[in-house]
Protein backbone atom coordinates (compact mmCIF):
# COMPACT_ATOMS: atom_id res chain seq x y z
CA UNK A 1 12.15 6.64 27.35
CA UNK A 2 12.49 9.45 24.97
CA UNK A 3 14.47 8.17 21.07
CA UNK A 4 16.02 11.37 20.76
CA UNK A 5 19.36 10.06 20.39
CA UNK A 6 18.23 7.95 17.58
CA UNK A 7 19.71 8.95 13.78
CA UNK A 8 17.95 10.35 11.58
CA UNK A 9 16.80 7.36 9.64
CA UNK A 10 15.58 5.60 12.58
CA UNK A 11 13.66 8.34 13.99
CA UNK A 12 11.97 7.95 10.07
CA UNK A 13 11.55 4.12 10.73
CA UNK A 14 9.75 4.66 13.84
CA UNK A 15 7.75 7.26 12.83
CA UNK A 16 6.62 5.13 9.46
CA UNK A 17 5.94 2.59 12.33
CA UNK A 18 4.01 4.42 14.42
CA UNK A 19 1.54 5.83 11.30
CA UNK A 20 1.41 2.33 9.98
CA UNK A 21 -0.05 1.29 13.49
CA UNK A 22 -3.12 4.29 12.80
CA UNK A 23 -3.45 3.14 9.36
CA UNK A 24 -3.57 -0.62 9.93
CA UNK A 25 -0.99 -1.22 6.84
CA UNK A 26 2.98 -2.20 6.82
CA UNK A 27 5.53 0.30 7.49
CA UNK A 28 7.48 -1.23 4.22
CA UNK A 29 4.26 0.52 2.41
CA UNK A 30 4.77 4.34 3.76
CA UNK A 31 7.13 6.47 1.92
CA UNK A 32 8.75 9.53 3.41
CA UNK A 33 5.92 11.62 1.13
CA UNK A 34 3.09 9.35 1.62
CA UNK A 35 0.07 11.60 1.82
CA UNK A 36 -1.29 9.78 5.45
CA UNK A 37 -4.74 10.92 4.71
CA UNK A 38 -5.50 10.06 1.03
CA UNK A 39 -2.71 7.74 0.51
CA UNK A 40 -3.29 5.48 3.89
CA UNK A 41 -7.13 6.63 5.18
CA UNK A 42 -5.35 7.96 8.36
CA UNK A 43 -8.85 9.97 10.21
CA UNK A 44 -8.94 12.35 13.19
CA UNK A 45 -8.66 9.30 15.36
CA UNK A 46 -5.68 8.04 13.75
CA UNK A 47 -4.09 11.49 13.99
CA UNK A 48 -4.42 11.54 17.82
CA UNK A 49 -3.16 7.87 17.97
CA UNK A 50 0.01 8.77 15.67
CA UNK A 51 0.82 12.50 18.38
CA UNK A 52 -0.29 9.99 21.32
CA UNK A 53 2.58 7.48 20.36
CA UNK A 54 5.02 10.33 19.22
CA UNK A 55 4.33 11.64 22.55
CA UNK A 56 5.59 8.27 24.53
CA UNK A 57 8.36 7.57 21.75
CA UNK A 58 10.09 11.02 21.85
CA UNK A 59 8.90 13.20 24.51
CA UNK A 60 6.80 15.24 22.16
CA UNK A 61 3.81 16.76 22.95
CA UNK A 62 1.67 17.87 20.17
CA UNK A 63 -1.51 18.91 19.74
CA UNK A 64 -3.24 17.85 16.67
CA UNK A 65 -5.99 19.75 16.52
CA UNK A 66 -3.76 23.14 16.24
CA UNK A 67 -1.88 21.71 13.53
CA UNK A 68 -3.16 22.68 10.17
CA UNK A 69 -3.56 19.15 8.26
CA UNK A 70 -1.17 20.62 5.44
CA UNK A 71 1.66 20.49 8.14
CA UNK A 72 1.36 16.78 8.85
CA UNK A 73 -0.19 15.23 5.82
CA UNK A 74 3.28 13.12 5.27
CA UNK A 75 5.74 11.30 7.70
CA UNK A 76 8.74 13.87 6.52
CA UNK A 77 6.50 16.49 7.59
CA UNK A 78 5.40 14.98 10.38
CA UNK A 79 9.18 14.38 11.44
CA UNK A 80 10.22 17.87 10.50
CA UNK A 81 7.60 19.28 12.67
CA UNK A 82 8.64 16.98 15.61
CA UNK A 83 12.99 16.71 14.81
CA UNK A 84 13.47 20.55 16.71
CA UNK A 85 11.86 19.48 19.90
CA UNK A 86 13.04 16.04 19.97
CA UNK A 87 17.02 16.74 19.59
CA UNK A 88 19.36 17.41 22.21
């Protein structure tokens, strides 16, 4: 089932959830510019975990490798990348 009917700020909750499932920390700890990599240790593996789970949350396939780390090193840019293909 695909969340994207979901408000803003609970598409944001899930997607702190789903990065705080990679990074093996509380979602209560990731802030909307928390770097994922330096901040939270987030690897290659965790990436793939984090667009694996996006995919099965929202419908959104992405593929992390073609994404330049820049574009998805917090959750707000990690939801900005995924909000136009997630909408109605």
């Amino acid at each position: 089932m695909t969340q994207d009917k979901l408000a803003p700020e609970l598409r944001f909750g899930l997607i702190t959830e789903i990065i705080a499932r990679a990074a093996l920390t509380s979602p209560r700890t990731i802030q909307p510019d928390t770097d994922i990599f330096e901040t939270l240790g987030v690897d290659s593996l965790g990436i793939v975990e984090i667009f694996v789970e996006i995919d099965l949350h929202f419908g959104v396939k992405v593929n992390p490798a073609s994404i330049e780390r820049d574009k998805i090193r917090t959750p707000q840019l990690i939801l900005a990348l995924i909000a136009p293909q997630s909408l109605p």
